[in-house]
C-alpha atoms as a PDB file:
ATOM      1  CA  UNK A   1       6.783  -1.830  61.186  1.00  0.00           C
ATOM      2  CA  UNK A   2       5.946  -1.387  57.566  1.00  0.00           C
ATOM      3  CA  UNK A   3       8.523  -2.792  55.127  1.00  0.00           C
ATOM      4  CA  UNK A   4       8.579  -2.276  51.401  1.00  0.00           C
ATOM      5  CA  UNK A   5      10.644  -4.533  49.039  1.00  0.00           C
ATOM      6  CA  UNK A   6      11.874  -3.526  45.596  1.00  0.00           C
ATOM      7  CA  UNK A   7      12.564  -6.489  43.269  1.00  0.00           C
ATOM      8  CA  UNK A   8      10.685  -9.647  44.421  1.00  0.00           C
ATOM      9  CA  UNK A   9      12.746 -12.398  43.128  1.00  0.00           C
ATOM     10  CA  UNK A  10      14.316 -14.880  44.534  1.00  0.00           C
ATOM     11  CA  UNK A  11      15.817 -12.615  47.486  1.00  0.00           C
ATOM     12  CA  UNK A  12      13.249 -10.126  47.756  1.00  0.00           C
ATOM     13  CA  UNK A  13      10.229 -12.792  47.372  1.00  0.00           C
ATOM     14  CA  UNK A  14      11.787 -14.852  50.270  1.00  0.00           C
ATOM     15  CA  UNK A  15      12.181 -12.397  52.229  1.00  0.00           C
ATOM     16  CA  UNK A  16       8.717 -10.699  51.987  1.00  0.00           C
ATOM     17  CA  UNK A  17       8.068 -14.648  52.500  1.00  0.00           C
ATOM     18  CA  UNK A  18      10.563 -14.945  55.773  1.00  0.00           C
ATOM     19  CA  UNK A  19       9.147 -11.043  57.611  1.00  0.00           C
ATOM     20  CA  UNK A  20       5.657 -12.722  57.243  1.00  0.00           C
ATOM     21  CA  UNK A  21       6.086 -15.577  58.305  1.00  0.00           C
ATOM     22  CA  UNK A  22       7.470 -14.472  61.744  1.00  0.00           C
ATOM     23  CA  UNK A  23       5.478 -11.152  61.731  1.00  0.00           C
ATOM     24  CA  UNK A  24       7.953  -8.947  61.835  1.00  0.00           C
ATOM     25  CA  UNK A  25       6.051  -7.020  59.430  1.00  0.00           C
ATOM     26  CA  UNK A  26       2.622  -4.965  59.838  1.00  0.00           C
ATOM     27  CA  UNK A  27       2.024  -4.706  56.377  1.00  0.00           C
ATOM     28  CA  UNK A  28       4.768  -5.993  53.184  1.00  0.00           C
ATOM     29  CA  UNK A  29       4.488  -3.617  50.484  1.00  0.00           C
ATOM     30  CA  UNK A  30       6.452  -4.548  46.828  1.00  0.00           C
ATOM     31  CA  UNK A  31       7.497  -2.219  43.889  1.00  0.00           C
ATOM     32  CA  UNK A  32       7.931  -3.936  40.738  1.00  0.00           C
ATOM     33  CA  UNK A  33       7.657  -2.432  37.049  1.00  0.00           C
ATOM     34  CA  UNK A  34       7.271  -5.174  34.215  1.00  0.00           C
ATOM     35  CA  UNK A  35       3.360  -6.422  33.445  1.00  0.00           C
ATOM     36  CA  UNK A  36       4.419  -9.788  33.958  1.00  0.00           C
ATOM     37  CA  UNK A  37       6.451  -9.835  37.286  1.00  0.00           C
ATOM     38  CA  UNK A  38       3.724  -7.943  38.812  1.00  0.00           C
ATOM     39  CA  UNK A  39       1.611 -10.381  37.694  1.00  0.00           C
ATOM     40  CA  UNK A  40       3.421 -13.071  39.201  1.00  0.00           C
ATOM     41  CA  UNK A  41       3.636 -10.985  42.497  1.00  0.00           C
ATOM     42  CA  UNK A  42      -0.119 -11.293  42.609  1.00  0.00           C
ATOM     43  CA  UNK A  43      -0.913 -14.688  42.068  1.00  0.00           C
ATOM     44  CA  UNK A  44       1.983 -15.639  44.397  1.00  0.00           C
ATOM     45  CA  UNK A  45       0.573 -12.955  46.773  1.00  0.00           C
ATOM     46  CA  UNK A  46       4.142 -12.439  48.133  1.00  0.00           C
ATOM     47  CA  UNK A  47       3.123  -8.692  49.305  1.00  0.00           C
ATOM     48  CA  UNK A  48       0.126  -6.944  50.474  1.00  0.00           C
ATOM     49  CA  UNK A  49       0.270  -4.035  48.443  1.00  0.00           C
ATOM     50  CA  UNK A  50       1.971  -3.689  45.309  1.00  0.00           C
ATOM     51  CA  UNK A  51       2.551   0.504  45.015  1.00  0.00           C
ATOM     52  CA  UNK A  52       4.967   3.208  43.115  1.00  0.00           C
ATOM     53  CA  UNK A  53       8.297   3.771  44.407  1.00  0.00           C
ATOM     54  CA  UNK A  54       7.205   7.308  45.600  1.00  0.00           C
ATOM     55  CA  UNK A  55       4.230   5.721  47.672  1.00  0.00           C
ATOM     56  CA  UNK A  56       6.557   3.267  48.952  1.00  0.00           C
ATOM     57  CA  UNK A  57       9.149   5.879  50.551  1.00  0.00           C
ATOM     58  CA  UNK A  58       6.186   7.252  51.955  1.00  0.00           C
ATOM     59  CA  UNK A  59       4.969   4.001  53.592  1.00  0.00           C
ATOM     60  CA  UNK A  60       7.671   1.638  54.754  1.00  0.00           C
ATOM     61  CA  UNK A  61       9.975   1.933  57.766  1.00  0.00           C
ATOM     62  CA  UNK A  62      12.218  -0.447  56.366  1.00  0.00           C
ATOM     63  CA  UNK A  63      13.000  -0.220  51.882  1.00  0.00           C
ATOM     64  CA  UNK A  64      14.805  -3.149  51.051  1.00  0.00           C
ATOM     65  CA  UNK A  65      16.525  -3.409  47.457  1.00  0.00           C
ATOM     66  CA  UNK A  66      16.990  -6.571  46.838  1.00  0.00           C
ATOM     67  CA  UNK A  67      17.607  -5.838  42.574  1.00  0.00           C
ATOM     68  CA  UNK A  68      21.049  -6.631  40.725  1.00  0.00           C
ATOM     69  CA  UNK A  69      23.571  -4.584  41.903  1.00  0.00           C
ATOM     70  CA  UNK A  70      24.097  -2.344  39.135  1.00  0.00           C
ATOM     71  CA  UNK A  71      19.920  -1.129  39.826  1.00  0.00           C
ATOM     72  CA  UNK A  72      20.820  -0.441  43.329  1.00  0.00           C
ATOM     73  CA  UNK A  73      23.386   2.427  42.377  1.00  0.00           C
ATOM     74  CA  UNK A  74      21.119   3.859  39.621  1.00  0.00           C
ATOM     75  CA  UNK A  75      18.171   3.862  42.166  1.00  0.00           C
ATOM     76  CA  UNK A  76      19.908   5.220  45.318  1.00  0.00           C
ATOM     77  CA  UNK A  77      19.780   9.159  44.187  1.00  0.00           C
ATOM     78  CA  UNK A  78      15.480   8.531  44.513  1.00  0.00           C
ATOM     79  CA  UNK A  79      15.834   7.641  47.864  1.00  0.00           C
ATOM     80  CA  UNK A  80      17.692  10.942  49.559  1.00  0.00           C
ATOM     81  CA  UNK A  81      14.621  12.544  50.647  1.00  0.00           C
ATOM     82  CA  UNK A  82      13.532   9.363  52.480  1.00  0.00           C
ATOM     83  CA  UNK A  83      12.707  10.130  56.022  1.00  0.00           C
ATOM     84  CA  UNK A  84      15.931  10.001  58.638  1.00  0.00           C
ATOM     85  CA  UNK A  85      14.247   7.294  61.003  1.00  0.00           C
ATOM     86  CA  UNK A  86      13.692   5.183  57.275  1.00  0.00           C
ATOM     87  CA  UNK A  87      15.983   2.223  57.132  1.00  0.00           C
ATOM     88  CA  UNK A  88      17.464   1.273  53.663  1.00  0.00           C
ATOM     89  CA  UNK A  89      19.056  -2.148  53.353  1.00  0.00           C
ATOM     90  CA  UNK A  90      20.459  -3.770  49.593  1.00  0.00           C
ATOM     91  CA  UNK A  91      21.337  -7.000  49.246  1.00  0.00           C
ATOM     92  CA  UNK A  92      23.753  -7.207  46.468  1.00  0.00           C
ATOM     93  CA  UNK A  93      26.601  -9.213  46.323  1.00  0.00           C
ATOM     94  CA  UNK A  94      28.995  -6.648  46.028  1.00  0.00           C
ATOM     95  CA  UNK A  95      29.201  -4.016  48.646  1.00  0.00           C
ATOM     96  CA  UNK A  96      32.375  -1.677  48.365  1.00  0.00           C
ATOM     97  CA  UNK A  97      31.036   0.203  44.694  1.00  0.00           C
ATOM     98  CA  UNK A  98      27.285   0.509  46.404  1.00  0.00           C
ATOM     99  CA  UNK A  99      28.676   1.805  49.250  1.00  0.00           C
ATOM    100  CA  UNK A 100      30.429   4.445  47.427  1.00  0.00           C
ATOM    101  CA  UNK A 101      27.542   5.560  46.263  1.00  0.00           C
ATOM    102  CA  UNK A 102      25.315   6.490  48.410  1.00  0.00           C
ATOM    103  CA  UNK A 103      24.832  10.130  48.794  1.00  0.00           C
ATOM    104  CA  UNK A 104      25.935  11.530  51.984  1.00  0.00           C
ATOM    105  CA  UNK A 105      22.044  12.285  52.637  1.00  0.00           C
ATOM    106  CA  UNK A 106      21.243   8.844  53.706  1.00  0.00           C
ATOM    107  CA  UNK A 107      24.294   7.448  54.359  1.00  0.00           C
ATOM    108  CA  UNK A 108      23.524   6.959  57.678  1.00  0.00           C
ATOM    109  CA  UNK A 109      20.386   5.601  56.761  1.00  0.00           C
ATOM    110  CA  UNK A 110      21.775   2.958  54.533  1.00  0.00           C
ATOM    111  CA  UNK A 111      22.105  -0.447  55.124  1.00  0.00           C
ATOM    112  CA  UNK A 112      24.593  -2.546  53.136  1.00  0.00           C
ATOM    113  CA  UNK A 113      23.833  -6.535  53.665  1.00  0.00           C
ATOM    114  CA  UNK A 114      24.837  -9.601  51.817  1.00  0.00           C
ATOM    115  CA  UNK A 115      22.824 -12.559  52.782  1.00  0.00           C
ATOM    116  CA  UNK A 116      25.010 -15.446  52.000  1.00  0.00           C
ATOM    117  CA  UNK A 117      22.175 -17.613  50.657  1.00  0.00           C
ATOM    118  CA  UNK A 118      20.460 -18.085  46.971  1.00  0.00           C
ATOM    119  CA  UNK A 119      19.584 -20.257  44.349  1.00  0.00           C
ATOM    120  CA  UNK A 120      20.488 -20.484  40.436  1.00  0.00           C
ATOM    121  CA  UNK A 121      16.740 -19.586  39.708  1.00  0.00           C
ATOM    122  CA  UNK A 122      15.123 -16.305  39.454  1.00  0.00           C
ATOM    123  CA  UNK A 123      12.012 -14.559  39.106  1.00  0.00           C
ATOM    124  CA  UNK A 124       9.267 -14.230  41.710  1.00  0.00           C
ATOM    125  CA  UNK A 125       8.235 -17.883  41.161  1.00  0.00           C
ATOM    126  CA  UNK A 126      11.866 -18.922  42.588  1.00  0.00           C
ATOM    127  CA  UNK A 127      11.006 -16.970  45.853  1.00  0.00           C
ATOM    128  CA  UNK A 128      11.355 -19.449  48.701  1.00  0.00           C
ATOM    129  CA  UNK A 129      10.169 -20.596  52.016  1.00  0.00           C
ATOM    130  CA  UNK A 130      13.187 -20.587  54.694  1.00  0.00           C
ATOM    131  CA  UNK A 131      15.760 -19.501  52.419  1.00  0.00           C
ATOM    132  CA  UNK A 132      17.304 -17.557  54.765  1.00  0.00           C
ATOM    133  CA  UNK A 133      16.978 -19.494  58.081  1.00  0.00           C
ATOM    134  CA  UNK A 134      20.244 -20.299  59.263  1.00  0.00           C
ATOM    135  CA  UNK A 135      22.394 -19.026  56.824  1.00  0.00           C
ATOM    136  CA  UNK A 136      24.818 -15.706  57.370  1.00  0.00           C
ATOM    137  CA  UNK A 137      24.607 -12.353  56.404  1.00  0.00           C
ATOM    138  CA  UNK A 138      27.182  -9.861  56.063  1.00  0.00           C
ATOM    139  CA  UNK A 139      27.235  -6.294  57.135  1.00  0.00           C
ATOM    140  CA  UNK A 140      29.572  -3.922  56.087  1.00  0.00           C
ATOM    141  CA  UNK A 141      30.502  -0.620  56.926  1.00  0.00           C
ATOM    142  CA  UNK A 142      28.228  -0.136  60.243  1.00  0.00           C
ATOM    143  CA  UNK A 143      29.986   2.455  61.838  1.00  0.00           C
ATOM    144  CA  UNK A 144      28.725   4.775  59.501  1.00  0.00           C
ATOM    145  CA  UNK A 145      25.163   3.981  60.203  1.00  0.00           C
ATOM    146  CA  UNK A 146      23.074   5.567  63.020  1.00  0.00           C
ATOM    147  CA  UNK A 147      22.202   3.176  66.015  1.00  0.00           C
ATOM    148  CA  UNK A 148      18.488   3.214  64.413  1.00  0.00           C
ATOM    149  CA  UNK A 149      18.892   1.310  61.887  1.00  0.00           C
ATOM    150  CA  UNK A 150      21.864  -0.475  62.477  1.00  0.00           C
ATOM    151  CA  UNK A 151      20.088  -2.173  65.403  1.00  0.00           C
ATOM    152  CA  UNK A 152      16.716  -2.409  63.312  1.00  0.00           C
ATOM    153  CA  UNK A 153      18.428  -4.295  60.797  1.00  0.00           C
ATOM    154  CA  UNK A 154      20.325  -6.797  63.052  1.00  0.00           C
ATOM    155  CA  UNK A 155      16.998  -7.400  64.374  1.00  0.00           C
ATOM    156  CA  UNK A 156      15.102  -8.351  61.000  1.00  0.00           C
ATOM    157  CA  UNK A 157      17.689 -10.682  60.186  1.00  0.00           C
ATOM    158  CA  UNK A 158      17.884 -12.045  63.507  1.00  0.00           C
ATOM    159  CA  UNK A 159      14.376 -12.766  63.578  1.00  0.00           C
ATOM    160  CA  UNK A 160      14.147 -14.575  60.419  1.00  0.00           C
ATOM    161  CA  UNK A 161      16.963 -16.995  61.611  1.00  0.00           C
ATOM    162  CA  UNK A 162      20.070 -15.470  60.231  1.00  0.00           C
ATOM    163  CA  UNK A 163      23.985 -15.647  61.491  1.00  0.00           C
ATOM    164  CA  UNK A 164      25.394 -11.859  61.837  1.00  0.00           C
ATOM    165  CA  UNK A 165      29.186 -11.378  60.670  1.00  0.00           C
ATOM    166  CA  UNK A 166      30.334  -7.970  60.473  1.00  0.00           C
ATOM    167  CA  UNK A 167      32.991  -6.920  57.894  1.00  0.00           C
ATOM    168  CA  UNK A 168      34.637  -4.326  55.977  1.00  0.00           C
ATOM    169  CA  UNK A 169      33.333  -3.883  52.200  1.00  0.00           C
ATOM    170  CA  UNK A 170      36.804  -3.791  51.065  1.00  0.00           C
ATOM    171  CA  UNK A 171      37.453  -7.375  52.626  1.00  0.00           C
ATOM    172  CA  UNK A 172      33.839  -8.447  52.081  1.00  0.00           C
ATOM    173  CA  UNK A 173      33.797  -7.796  48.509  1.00  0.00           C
ATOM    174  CA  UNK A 174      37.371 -10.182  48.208  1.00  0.00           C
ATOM    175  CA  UNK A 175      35.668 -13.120  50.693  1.00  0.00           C
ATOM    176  CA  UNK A 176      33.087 -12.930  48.092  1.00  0.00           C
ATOM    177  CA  UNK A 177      34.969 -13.304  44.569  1.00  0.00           C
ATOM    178  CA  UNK A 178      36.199 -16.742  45.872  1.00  0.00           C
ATOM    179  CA  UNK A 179      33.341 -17.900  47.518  1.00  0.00           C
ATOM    180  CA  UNK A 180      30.456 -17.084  44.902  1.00  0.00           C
ATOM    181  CA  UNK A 181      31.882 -14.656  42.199  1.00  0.00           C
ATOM    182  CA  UNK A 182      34.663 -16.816  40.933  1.00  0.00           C
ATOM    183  CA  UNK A 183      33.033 -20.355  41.090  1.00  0.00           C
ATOM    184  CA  UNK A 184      29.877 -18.758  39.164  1.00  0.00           C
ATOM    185  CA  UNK A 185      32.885 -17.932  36.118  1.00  0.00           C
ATOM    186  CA  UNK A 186      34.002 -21.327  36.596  1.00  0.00           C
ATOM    187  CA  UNK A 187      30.316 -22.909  36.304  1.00  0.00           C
ATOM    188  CA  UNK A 188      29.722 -20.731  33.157  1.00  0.00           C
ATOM    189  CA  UNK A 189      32.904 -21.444  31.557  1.00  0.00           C
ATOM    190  CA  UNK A 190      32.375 -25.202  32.684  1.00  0.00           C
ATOM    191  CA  UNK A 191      29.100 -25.110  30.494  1.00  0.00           C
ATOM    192  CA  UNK A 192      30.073 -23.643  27.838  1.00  0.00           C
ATOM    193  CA  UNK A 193      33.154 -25.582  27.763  1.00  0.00           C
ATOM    194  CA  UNK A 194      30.611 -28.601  27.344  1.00  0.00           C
ATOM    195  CA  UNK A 195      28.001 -27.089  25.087  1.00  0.00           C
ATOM    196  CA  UNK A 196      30.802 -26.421  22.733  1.00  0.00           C
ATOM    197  CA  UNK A 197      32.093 -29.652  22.774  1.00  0.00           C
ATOM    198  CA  UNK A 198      29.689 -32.177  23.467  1.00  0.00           C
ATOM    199  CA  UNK A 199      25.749 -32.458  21.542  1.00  0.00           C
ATOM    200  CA  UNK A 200      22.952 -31.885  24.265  1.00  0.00           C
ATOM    201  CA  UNK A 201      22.013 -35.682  23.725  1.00  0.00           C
ATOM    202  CA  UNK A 202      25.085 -36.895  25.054  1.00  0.00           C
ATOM    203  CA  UNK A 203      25.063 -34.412  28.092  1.00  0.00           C
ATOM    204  CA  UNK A 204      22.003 -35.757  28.965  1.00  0.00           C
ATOM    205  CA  UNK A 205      22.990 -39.335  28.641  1.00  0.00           C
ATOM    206  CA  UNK A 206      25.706 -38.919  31.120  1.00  0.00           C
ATOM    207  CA  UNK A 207      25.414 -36.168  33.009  1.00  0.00           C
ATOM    208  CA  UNK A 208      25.779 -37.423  36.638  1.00  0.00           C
ATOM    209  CA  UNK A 209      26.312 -35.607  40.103  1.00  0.00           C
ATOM    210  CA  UNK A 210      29.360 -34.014  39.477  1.00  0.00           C
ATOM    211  CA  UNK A 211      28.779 -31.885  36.427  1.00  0.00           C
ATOM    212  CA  UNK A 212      25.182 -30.998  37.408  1.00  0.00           C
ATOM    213  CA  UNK A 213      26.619 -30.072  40.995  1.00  0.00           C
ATOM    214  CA  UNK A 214      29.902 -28.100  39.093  1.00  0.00           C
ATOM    215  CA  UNK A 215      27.104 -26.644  36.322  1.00  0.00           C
ATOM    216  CA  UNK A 216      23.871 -25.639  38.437  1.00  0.00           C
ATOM    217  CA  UNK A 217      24.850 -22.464  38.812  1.00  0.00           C
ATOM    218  CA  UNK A 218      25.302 -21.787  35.251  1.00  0.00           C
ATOM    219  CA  UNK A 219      21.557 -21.048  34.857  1.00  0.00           C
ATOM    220  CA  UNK A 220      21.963 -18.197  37.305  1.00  0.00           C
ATOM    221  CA  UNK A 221      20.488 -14.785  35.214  1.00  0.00           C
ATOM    222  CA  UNK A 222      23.062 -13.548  33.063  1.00  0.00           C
ATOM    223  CA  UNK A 223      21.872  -9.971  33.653  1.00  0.00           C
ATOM    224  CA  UNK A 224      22.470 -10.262  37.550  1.00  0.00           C
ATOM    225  CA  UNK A 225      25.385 -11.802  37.271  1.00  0.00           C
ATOM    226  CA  UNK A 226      27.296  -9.713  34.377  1.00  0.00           C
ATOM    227  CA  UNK A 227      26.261  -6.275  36.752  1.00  0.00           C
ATOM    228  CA  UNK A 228      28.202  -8.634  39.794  1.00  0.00           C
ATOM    229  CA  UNK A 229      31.229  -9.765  37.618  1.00  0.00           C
ATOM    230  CA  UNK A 230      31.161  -5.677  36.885  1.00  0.00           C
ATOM    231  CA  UNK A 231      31.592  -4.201  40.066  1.00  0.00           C
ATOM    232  CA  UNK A 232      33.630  -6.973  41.474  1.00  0.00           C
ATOM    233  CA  UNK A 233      35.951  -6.757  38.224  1.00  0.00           C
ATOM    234  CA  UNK A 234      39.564  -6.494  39.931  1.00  0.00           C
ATOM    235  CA  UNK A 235      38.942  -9.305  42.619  1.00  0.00           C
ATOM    236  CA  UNK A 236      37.356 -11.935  39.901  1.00  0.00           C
ATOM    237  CA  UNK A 237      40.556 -10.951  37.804  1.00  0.00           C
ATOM    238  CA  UNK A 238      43.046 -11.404  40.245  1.00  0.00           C
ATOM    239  CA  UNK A 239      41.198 -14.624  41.580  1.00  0.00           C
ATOM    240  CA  UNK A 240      40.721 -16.135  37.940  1.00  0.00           C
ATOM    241  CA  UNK A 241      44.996 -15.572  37.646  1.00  0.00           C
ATOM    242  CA  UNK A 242      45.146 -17.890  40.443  1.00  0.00           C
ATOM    243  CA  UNK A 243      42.755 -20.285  39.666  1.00  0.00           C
ATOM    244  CA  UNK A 244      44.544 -20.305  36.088  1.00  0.00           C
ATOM    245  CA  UNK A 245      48.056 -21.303  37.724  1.00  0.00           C
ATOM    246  CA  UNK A 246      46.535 -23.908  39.181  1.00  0.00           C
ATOM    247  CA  UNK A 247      44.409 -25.357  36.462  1.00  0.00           C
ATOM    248  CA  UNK A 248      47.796 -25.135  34.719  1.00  0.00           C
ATOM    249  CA  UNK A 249      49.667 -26.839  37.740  1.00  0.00           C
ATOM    250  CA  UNK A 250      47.426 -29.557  37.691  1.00  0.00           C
ATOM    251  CA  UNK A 251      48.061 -30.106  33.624  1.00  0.00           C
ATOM    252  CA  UNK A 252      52.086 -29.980  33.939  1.00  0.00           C
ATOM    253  CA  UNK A 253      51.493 -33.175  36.457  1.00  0.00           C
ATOM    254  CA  UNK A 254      49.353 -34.721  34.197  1.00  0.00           C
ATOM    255  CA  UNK A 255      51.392 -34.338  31.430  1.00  0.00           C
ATOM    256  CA  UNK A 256      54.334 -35.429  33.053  1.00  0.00           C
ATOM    257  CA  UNK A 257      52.703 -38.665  34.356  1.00  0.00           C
ATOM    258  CA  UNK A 258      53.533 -37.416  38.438  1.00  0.00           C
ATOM    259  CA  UNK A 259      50.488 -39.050  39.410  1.00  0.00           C
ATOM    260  CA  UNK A 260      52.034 -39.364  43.436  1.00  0.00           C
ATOM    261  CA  UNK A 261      52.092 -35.385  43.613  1.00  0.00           C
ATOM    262  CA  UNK A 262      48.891 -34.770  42.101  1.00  0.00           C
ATOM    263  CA  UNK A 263      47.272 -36.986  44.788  1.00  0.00           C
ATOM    264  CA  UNK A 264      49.494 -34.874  47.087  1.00  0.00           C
ATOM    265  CA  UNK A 265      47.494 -31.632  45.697  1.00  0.00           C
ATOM    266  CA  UNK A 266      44.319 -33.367  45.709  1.00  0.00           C
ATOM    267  CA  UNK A 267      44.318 -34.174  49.101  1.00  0.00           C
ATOM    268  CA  UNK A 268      45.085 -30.719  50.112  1.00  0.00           C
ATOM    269  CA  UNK A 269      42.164 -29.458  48.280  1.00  0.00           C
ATOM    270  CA  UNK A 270      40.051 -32.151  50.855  1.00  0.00           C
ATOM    271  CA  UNK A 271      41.720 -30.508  53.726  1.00  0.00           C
ATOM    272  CA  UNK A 272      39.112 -27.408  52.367  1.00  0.00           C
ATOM    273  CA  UNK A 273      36.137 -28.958  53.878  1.00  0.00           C
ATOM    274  CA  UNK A 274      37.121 -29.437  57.326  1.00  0.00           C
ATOM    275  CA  UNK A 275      37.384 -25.778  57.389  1.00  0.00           C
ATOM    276  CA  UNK A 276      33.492 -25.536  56.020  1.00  0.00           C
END
């Protein structure tokens, strides 16, 4: 089959890399619009064929947007007079606002996928050998996709060595905030927290695993990650109450010197990764 990729960044770029690598593809086609992402396309020669969305449509069995989430809902009314045997898949983050979205056309047609995988970095030059391989994706919704592409898109990400898991966008969109959405705020406000207090000197001088584990993901893009925080607003709210009780739970025992109960509440936050 023919699959064509719009945004080749870090998910789109690996996975142009990953449909390559185990032929899944006949020919990888990319869309991209800035003069110096294409250029970076090129010399990384992540596609075969860079071409205009309309050309594209035309082209590929299989479109997959894989562009901040906020893109994927302003580009999904140029893709209703795609071809009914033409899969679409995204891969935003958020799945429940995309989802209502999509014109009744190609709703059918219209894959929504979250593969749980990424890196802080962005840009074509962050695309990645193997980034998916063993990781999960999410599907959402699939009962309102024909057996076409629902199947074709199990397949693609079964062949590049992903984990299926089925879901609901409603629930998948919640599983999200606390996994990624809400411990991205946390890394931002951890950072800023620091550059605020602290002179860039001194966080160099001591920096040490914990903060750069706790801050990587602070140099995530801003634009993809606003659009995310967006359409995921009344989860991250609700999820950043609770993580402020506890932040304030943890103070009152500090304050109060109850050093024997806050070792209690540590150790239940250990009990967290024998469930990972």
């Amino acid at each position: 089959m023919n699959i064509g990729i719009v945004g080749l960044g870090l998910m789109g770029g690996s996975i142009a890399k990953a449909v390559k690598k185990y032929t899944i593809a006949k020919n990888v086609y990319g869309y991209a619009r800035t003069p110096k992402t294409i250029k970076e396309i090129k010399e990384l020669n992540l596609v075969d064929e860079l071409m205009g969305l309309e050309e594209l449509k035309t082209k590929s069995d299989v479109i997959i947007l894989a562009i901040p989430v906020d893109s994927i809902i302003d580009m999904i009314d140029d893709l209703k007079d795609i071809s009914s045997t033409t899969t679409i898949m995204d891969l935003g983050s958020t799945k429940e606002k995309i989802i209502k979205h999509i014109p009744n056309e190609i709703r059918k047609n219209f894959i929504a996928a979250h593969p749980m995988t990424g890196t802080e970095k962005f840009g074509p030059k962050a695309a990645i050998d193997g980034l998916y391989e063993g990781k999960a994706v999410v599907l959402c919704d699939l009962e309102e996709n024909d057996e076409l592409h629902k199947q074709r898109s199990i397949k693609i990400f079964q062949d590049i060595g992903m984990r299926i898991i089925f879901m609901n966008s409603y629930e998948h969109d919640i599983h999200a905030c606390y996994m990624s959405h809400l411990p991205h705020a946390i890394s931002f406000s951890l950072a800023n927290t620091v550059m605020n207090h602290e002179d860039p000197k001194s966080i160099i001088a001591l920096a040490a695993g914990g903060f750069k584990d706790m801050s990587r993901v602070a140099k995530s893009s801003p634009d993809m990650w606003t659009d995310i925080f967006k359409q995921n607003r009344n989860n991250l709210l609700e999820s950043m109450t609770l993580f402020e009780e506890n932040m304030k739970k943890v103070r009152e025992m500090i304050t109060n010197e109850d050093y024997e109960e806050l070792k209690v509440w540590m150790k239940k936050a250990n009990s967290l990764h024998e469930i990972l």
